[in-house]
N, C-alpha and C. Protein backbone atom coordinates (compact mmCIF):
# COMPACT_ATOMS: atom_id res chain seq x y z
N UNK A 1 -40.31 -6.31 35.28
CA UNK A 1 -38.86 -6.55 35.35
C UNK A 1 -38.12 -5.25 35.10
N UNK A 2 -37.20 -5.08 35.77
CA UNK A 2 -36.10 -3.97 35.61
C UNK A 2 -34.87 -4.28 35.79
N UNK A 3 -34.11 -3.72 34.85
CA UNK A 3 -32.73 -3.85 34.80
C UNK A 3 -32.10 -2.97 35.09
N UNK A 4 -31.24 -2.42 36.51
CA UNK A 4 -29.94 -2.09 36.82
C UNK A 4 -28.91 -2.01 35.95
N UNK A 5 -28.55 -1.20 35.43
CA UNK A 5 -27.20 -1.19 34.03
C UNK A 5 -25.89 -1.58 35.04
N UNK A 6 -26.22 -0.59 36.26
CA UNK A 6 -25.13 -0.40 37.10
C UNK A 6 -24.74 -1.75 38.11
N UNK A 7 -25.77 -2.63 37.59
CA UNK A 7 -25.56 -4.07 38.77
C UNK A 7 -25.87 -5.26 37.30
N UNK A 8 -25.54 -4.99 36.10
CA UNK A 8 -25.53 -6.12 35.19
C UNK A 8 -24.23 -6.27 34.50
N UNK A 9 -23.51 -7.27 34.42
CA UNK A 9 -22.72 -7.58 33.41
C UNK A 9 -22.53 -7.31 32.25
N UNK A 10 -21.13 -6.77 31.58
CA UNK A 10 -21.41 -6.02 30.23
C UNK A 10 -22.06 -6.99 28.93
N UNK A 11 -21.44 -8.42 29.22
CA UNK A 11 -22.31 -9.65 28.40
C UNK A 11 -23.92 -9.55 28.33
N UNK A 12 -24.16 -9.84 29.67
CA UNK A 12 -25.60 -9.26 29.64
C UNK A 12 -26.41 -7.91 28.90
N UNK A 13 -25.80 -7.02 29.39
CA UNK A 13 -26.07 -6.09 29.12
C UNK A 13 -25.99 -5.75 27.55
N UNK A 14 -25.16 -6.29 26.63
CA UNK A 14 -24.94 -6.27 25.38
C UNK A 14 -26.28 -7.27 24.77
N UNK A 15 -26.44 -8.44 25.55
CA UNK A 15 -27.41 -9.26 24.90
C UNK A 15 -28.61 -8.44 25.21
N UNK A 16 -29.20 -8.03 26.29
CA UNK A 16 -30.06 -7.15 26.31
C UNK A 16 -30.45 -5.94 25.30
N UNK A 17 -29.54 -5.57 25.16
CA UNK A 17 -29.59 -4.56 23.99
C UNK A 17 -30.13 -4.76 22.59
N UNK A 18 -29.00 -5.95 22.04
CA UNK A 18 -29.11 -6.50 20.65
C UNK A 18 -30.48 -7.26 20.19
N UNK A 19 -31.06 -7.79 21.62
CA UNK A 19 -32.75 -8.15 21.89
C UNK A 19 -33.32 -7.38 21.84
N UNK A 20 -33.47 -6.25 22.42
CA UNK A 20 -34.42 -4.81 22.37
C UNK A 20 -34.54 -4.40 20.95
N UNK A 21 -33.16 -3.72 20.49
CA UNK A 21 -33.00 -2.91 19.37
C UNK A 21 -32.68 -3.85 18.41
N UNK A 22 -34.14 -3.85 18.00
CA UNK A 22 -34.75 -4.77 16.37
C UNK A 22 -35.47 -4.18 15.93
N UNK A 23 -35.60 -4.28 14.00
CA UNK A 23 -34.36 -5.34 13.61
C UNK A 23 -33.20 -4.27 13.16
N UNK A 24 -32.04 -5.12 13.27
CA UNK A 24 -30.65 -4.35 13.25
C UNK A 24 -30.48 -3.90 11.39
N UNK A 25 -30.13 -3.39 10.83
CA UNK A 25 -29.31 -3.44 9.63
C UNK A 25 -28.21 -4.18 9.47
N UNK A 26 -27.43 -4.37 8.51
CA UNK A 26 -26.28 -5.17 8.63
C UNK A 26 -25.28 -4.51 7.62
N UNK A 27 -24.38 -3.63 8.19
CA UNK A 27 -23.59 -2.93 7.14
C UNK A 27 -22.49 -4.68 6.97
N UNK A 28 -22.12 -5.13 5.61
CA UNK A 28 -21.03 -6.18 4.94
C UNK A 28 -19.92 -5.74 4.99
N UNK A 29 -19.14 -5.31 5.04
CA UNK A 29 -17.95 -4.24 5.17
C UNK A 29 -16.72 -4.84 4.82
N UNK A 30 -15.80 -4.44 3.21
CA UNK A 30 -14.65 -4.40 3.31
C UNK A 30 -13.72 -3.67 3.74
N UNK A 31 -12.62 -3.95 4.39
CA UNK A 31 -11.61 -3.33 4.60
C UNK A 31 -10.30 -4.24 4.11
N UNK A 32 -9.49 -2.99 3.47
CA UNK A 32 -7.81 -3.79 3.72
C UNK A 32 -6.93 -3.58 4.47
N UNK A 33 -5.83 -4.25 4.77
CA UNK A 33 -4.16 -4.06 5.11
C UNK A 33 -3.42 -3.39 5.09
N UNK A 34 -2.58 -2.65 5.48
CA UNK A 34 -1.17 -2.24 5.01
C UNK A 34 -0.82 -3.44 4.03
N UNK A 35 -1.00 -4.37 4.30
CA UNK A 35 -0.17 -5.68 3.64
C UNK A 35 -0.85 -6.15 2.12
N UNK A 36 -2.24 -5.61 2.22
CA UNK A 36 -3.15 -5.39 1.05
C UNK A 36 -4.14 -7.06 1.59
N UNK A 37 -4.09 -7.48 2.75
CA UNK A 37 -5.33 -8.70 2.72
C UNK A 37 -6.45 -8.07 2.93
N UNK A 38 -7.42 -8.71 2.22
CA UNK A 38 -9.31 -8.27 2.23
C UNK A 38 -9.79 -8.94 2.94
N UNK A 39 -10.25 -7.98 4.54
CA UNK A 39 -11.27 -8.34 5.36
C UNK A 39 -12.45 -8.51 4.64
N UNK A 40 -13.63 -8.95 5.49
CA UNK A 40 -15.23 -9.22 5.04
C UNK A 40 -15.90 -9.57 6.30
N UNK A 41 -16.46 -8.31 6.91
CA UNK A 41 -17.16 -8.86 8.30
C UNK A 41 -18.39 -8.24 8.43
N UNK A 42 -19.44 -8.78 8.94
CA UNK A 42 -21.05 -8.07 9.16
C UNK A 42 -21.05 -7.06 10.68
N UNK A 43 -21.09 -6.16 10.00
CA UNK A 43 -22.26 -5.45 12.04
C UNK A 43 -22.82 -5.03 11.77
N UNK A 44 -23.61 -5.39 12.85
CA UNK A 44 -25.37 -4.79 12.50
C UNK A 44 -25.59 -3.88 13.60
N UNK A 45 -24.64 -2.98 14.34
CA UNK A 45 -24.28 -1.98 14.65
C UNK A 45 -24.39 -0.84 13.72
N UNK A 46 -25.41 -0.32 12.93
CA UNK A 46 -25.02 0.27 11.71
C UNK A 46 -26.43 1.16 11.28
N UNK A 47 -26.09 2.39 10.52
CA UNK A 47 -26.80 2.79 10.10
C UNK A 47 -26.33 3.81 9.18
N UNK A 48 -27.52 4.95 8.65
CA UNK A 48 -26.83 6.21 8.00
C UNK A 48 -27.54 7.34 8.97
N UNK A 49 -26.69 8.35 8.94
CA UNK A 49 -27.12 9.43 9.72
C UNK A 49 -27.00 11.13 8.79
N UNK A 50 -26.94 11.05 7.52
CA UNK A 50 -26.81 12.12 6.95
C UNK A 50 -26.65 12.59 5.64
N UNK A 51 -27.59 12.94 4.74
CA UNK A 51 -27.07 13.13 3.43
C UNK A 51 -26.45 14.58 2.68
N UNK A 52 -25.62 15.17 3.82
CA UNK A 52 -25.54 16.45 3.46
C UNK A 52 -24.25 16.78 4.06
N UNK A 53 -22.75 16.14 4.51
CA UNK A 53 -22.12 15.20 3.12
C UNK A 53 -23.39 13.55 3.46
N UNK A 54 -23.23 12.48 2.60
CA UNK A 54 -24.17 11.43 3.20
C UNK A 54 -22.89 10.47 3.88
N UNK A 55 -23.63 10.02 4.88
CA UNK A 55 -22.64 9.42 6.26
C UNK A 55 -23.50 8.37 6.61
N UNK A 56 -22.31 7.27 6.75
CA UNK A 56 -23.40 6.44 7.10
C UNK A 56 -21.86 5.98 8.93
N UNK A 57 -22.64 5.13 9.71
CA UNK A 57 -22.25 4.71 11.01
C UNK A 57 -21.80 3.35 11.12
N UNK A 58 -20.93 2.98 11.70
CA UNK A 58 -21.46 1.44 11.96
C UNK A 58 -20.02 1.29 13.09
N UNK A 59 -20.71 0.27 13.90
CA UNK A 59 -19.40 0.18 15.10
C UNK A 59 -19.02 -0.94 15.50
N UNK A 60 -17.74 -1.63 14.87
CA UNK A 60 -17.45 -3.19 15.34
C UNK A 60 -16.70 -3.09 16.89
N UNK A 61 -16.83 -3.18 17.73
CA UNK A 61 -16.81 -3.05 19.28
C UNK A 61 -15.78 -4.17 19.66
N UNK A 62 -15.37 -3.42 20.31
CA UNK A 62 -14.03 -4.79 20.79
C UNK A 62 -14.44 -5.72 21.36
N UNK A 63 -13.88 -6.90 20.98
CA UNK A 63 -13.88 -8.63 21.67
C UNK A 63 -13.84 -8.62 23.03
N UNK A 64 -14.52 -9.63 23.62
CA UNK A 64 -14.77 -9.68 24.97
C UNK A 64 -13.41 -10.31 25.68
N UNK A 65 -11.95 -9.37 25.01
CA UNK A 65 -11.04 -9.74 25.74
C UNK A 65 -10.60 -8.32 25.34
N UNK A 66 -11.10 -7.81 24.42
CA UNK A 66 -10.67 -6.08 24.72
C UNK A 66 -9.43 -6.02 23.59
N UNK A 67 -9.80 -6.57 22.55
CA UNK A 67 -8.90 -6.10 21.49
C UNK A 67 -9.50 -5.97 20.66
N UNK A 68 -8.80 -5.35 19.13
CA UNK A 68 -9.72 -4.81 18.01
C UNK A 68 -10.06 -6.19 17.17
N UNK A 69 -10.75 -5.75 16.33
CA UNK A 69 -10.96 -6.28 15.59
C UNK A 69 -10.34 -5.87 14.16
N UNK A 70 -10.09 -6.88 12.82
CA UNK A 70 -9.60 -6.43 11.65
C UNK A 70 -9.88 -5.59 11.17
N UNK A 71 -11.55 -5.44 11.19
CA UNK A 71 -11.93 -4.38 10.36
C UNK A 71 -11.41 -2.48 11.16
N UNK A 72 -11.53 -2.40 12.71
CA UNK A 72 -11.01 -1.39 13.35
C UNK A 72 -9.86 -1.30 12.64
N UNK A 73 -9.02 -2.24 13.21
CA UNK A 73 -7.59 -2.01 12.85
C UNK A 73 -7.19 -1.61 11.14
N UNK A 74 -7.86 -2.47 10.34
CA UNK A 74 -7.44 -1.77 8.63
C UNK A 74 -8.24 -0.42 8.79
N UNK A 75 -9.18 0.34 9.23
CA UNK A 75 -9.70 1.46 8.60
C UNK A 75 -8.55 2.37 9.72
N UNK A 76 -8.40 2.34 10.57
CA UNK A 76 -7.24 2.75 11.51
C UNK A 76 -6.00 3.20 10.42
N UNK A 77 -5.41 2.00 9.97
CA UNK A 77 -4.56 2.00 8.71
C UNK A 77 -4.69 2.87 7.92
N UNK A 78 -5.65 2.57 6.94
CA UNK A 78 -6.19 2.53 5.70
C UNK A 78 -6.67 4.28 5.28
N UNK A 79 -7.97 4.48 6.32
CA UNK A 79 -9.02 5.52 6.54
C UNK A 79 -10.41 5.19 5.15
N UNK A 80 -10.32 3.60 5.10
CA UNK A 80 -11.28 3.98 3.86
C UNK A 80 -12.23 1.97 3.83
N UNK A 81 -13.23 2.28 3.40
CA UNK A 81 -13.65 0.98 3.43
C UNK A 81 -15.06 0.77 2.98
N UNK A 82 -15.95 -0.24 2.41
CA UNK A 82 -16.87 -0.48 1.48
C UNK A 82 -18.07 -1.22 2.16
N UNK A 83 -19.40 -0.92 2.20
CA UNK A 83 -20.04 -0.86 2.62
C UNK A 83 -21.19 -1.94 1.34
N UNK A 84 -21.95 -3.24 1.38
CA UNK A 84 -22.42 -4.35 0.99
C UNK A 84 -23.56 -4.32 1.44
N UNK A 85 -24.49 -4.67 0.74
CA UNK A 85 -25.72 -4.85 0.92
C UNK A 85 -25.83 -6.30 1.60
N UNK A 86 -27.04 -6.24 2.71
CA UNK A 86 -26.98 -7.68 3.22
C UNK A 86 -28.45 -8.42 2.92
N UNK A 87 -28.46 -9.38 1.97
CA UNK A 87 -29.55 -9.64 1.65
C UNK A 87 -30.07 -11.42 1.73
N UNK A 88 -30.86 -11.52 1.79
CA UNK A 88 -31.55 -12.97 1.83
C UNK A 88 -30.56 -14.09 1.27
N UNK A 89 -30.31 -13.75 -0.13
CA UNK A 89 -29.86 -14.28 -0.88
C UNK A 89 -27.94 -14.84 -0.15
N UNK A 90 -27.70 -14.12 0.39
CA UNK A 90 -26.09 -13.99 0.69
C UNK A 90 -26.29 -14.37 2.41
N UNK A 91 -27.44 -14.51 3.25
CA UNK A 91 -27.09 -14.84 4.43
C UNK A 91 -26.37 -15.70 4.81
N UNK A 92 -26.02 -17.02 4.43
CA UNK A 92 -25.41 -17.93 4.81
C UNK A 92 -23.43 -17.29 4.73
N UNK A 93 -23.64 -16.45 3.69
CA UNK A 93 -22.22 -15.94 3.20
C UNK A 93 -21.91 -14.85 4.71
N UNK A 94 -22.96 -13.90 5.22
CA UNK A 94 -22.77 -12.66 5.85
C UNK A 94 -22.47 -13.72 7.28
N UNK A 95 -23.28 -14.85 7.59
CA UNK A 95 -23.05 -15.40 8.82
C UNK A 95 -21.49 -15.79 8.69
N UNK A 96 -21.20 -16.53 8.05
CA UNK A 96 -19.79 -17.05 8.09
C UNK A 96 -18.77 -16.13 8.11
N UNK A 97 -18.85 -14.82 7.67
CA UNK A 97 -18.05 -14.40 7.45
C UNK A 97 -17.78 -13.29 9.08
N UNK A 98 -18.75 -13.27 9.86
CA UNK A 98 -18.06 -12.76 11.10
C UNK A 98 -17.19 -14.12 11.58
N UNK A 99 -16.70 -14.97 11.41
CA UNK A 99 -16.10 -15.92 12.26
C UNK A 99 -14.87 -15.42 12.23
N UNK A 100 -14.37 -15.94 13.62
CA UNK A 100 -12.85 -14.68 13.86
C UNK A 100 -11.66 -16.16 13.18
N UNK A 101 -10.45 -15.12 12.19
CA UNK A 101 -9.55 -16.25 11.56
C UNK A 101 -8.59 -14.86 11.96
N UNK A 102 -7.67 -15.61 11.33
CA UNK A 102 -6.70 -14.64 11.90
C UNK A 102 -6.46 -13.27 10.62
N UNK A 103 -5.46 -12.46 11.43
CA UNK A 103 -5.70 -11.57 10.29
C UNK A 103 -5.16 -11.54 9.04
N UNK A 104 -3.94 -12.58 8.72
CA UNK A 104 -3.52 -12.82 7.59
C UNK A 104 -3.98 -13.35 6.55
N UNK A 105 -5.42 -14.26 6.61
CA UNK A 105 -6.53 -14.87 6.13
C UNK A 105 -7.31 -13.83 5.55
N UNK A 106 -7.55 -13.50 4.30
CA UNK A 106 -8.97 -12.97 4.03
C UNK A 106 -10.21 -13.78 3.99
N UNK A 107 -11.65 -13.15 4.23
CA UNK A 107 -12.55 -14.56 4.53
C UNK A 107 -13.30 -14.13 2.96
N UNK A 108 -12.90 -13.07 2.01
CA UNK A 108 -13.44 -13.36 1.10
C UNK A 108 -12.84 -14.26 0.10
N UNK A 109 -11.51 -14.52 0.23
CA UNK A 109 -10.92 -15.99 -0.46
C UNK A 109 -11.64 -17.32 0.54
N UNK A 110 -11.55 -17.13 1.87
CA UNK A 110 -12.11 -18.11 2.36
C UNK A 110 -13.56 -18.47 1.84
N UNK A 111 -14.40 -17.52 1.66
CA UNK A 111 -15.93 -18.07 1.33
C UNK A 111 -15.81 -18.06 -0.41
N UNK A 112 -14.70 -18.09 -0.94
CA UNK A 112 -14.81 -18.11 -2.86
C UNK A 112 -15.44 -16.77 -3.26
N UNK A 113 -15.87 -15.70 -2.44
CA UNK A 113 -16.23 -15.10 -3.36
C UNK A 113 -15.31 -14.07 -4.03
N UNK A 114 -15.64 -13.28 -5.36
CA UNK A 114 -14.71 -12.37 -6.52
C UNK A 114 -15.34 -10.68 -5.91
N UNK A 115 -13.80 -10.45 -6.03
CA UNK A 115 -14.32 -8.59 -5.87
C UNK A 115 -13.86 -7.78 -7.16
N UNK A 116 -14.10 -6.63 -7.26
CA UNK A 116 -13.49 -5.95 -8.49
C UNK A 116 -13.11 -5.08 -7.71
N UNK A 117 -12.03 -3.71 -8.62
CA UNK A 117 -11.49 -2.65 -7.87
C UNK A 117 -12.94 -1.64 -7.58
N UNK A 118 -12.83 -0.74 -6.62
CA UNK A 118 -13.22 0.10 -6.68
C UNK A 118 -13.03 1.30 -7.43
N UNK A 119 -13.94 2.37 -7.43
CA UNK A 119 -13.38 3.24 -8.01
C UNK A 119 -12.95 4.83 -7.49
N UNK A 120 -13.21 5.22 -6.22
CA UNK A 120 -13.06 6.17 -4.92
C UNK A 120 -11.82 5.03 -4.06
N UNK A 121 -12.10 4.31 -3.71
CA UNK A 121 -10.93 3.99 -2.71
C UNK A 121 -10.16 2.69 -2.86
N UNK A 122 -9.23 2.54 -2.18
CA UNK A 122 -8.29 1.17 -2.43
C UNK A 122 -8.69 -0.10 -2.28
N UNK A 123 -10.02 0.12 -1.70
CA UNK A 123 -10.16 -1.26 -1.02
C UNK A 123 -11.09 -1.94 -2.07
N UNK A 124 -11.00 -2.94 -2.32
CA UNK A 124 -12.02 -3.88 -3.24
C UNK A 124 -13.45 -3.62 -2.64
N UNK A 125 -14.34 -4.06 -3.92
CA UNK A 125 -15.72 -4.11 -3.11
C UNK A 125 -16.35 -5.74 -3.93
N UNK A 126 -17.09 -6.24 -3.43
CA UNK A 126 -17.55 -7.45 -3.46
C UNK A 126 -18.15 -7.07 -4.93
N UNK A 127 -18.25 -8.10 -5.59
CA UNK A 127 -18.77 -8.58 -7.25
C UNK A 127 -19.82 -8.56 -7.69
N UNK A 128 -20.76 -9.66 -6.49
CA UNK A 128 -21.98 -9.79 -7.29
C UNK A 128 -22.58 -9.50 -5.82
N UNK A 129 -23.42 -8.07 -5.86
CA UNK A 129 -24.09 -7.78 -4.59
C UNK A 129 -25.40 -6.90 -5.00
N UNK A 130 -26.80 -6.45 -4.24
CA UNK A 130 -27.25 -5.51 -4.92
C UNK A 130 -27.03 -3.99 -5.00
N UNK A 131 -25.93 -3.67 -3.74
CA UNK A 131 -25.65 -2.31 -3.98
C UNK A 131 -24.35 -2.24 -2.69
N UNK A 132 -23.36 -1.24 -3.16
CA UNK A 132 -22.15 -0.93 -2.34
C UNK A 132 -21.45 0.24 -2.44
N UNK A 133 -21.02 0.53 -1.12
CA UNK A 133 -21.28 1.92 -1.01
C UNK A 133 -19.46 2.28 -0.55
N UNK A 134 -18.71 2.83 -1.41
CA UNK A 134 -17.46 3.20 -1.16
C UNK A 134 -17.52 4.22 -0.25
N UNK A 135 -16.77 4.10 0.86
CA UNK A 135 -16.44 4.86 1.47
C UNK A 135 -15.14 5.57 2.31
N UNK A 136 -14.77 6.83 2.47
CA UNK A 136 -13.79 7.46 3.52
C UNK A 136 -14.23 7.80 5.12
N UNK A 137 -13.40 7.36 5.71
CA UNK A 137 -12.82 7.52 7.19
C UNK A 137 -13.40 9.31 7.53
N UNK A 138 -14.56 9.74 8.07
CA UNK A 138 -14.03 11.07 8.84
C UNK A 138 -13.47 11.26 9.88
N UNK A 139 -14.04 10.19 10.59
CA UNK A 139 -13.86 10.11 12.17
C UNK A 139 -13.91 9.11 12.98
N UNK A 140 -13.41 8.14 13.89
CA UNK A 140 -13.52 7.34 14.90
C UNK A 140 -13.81 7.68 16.26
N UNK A 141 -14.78 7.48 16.81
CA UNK A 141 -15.27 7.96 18.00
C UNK A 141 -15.07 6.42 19.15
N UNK A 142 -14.32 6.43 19.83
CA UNK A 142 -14.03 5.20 20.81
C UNK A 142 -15.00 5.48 21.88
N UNK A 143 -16.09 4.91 22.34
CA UNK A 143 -16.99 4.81 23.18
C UNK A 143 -16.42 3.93 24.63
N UNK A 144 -15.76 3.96 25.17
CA UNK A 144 -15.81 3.56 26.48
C UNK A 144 -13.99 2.13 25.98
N UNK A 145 -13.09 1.52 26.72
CA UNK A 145 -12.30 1.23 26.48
C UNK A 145 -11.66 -0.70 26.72
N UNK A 146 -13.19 -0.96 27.39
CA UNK A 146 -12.84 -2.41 28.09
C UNK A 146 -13.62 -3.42 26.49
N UNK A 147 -13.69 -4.53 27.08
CA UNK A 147 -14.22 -5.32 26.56
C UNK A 147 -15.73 -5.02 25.99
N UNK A 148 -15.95 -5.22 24.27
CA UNK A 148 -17.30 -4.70 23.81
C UNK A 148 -17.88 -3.44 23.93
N UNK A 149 -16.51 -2.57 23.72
CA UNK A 149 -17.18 -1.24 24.12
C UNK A 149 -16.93 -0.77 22.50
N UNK A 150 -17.59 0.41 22.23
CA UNK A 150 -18.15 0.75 21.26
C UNK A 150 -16.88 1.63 20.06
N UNK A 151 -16.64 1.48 19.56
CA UNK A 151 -16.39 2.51 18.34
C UNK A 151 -16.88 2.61 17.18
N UNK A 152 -17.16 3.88 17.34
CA UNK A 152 -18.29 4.73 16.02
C UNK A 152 -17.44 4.92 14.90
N UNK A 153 -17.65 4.16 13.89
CA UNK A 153 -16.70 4.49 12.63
C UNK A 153 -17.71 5.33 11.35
N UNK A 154 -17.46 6.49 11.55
CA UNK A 154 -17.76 7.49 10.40
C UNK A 154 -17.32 7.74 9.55
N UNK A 155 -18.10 7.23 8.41
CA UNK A 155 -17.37 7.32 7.00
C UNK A 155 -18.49 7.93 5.99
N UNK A 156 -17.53 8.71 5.21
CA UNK A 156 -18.63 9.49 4.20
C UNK A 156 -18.53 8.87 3.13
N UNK A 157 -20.13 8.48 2.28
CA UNK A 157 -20.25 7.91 1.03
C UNK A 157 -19.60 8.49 -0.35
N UNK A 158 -18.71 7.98 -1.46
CA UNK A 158 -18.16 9.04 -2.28
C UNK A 158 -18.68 8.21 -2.98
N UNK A 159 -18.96 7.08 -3.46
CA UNK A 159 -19.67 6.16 -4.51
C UNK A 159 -20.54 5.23 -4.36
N UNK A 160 -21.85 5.10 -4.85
CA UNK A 160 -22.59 4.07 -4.58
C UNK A 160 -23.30 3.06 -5.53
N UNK A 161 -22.60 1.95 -5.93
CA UNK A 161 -23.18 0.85 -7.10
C UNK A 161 -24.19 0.38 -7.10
N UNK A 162 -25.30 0.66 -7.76
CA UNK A 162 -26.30 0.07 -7.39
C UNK A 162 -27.22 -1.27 -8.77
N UNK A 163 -27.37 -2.50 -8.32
CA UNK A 163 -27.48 -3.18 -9.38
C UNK A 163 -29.19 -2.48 -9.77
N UNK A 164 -29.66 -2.50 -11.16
CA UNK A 164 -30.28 -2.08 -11.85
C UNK A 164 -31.86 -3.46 -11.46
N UNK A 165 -31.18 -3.82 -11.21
CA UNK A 165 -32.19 -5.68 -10.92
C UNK A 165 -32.80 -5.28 -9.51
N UNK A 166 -32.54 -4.59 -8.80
CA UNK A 166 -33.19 -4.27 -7.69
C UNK A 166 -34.08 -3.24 -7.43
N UNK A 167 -34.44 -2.35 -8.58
CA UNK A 167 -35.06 -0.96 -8.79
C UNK A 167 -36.56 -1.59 -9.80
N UNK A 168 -37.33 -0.54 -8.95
CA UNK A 168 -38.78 -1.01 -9.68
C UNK A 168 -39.13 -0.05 -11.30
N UNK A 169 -39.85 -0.16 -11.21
CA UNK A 169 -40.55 0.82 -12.58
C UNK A 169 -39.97 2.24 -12.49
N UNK A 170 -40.22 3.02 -11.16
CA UNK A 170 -40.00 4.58 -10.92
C UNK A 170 -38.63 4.72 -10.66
N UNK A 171 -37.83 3.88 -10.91
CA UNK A 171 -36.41 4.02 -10.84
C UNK A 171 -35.90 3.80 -9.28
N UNK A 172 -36.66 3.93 -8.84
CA UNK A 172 -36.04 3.87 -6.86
C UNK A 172 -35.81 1.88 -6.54
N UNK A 173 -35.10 1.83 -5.53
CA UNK A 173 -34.66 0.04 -4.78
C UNK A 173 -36.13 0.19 -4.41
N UNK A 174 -36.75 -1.36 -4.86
CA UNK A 174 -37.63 -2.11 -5.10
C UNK A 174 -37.73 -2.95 -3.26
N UNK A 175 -38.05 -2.64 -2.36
CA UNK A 175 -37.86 -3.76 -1.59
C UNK A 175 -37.94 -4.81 -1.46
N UNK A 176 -38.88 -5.24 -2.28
CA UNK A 176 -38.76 -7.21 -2.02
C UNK A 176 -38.28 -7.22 -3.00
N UNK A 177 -37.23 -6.58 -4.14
CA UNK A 177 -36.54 -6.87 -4.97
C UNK A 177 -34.79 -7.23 -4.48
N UNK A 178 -34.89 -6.08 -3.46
CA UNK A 178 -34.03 -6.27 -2.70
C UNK A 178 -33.50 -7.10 -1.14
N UNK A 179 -34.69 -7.18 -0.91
CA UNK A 179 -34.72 -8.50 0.17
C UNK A 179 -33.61 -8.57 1.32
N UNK A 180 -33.35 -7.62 1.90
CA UNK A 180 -32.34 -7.13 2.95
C UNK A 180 -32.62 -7.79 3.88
N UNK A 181 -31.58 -8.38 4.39
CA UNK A 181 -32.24 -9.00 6.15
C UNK A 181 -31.46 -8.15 6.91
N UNK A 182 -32.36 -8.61 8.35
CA UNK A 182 -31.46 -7.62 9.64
C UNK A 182 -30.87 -8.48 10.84
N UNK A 183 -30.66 -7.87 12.00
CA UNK A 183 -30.12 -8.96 13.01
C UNK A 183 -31.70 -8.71 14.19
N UNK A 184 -31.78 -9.67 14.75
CA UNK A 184 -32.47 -9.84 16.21
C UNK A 184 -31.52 -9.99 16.85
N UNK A 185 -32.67 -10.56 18.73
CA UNK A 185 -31.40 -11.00 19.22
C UNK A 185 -31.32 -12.50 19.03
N UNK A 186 -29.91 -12.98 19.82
CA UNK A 186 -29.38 -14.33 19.66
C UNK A 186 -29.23 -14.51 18.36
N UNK A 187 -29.58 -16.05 17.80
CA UNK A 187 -29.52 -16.62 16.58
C UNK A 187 -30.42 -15.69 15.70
N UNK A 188 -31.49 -15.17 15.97
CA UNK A 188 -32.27 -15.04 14.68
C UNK A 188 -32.06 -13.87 14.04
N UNK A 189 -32.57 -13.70 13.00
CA UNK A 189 -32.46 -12.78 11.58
C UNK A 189 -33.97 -12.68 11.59
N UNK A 190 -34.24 -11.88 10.42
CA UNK A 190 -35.18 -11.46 9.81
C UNK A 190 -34.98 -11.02 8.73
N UNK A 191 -36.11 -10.82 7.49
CA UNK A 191 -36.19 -10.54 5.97
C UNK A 191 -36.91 -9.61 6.37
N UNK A 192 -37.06 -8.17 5.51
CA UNK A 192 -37.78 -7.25 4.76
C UNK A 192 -38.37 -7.45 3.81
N UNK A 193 -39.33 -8.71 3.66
CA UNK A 193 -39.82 -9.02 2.58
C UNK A 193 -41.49 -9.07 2.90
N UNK A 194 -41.50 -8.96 4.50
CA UNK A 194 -43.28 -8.82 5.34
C UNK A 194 -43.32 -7.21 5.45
N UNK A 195 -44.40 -6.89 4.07
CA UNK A 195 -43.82 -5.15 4.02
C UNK A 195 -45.49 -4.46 4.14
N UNK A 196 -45.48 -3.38 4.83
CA UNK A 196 -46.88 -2.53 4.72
C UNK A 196 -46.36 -0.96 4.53
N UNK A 197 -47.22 -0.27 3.71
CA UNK A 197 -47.03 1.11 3.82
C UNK A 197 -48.04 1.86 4.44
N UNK A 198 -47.62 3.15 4.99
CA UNK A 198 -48.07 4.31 5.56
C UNK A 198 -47.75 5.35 5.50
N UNK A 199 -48.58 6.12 4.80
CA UNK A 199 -47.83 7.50 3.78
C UNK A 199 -47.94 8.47 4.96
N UNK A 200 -46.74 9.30 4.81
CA UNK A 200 -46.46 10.33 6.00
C UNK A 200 -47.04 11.43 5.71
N UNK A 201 -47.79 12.57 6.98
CA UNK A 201 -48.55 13.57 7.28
C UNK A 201 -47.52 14.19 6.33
N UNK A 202 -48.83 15.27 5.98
CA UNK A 202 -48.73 16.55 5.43
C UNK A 202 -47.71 16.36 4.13
């Protein structure tokens, strides 16, 4: 089988992708308002790319009618926003919380959960999580302009909370302590909890 990019639908073509490239990460991501309401949305568009300043990526891509989304639009605003661990324990919370409400709604009053202030930026960060990562705005990179097209939101880490319950003996995150899930495609997920090691050359 081969796929034509240039003779497939961008729907397609997006599901194709999100099927291939597994398993996803899932940056949790607050952002606020001008008006001060607290977004809470998952993409698993996401990664880190640098610890020297440390940077991490993640890109919520416009709706298949070609407008932003909350979280674009508050860091647009804002330039600043908080980064949630996505774990086993909280999936049912990370699913619900991409559901589109409007933007005057926060979905972290909607799902009950408590945030505290941060301490680098304005925006709240979630309460009870295993680790969250404050972050600033460097750069927005808009990838292409129609429906589901991409923007790269680069933000550099200035603080990172990390609960103490998730770290093993040698002080480092414990993985099946931490129990991160990722995205496939369609419906399914996956846990980091089916783990093997392989110690790297030289």
């Amino acid at each position: 089988m081969q796929i034509d990019i240039s003779e497939t639908p961008v729907l397609q073509t997006y599901q194709w992708l999100v099927s291939l490239v597994t398993p996803r990460p899932i940056a949790w991501v607050t952002t606020q308002s001008a008006t001060g309401i607290v977004n809470l949305a998952p993409f698993s568009f996401y990664n880190t790319f640098g610890a020297n300043p440390p940077v991490v990526v993640f890109s919520p891509v416009l709706t298949q009618t070609g407008g932003k989304k909350d979280t674009l639009s508050n860091i647009e605003q804002t330039g600043e926003f908080v980064i949630h661990a996505a774990t086993q324990r909280d999936v049912q919370a990370i699913n619900a919380s991409s559901a589109m409400v409007p933007s005057e709604e926060s979905e972290v009053e909607l799902l009950g959960l408590k945030t505290v202030r941060s301490q680098r930026v304005a925006v709240p960060r979630l309460a009870d999580v295993p680790f969250a990562m404050e972050c600033r705005l460097r750069q927005i990179v808009p990838i292409g302009d129609g429906p589901i097209s991409a923007n790269l939101v680069i933000g550099e880490v200035l603080m990172i909370h990390v609960d103490e319950a998730i770290l093993g003996k040698d002080g480092k995150v414990d993985p099946l302590k931490l129990s991160a899930v990722a995205r496939l495609g369609g419906d399914y997920w996956c846990s980091s909890t089916d783990l093997f090691e392989i110690k790297r050359p030289g």
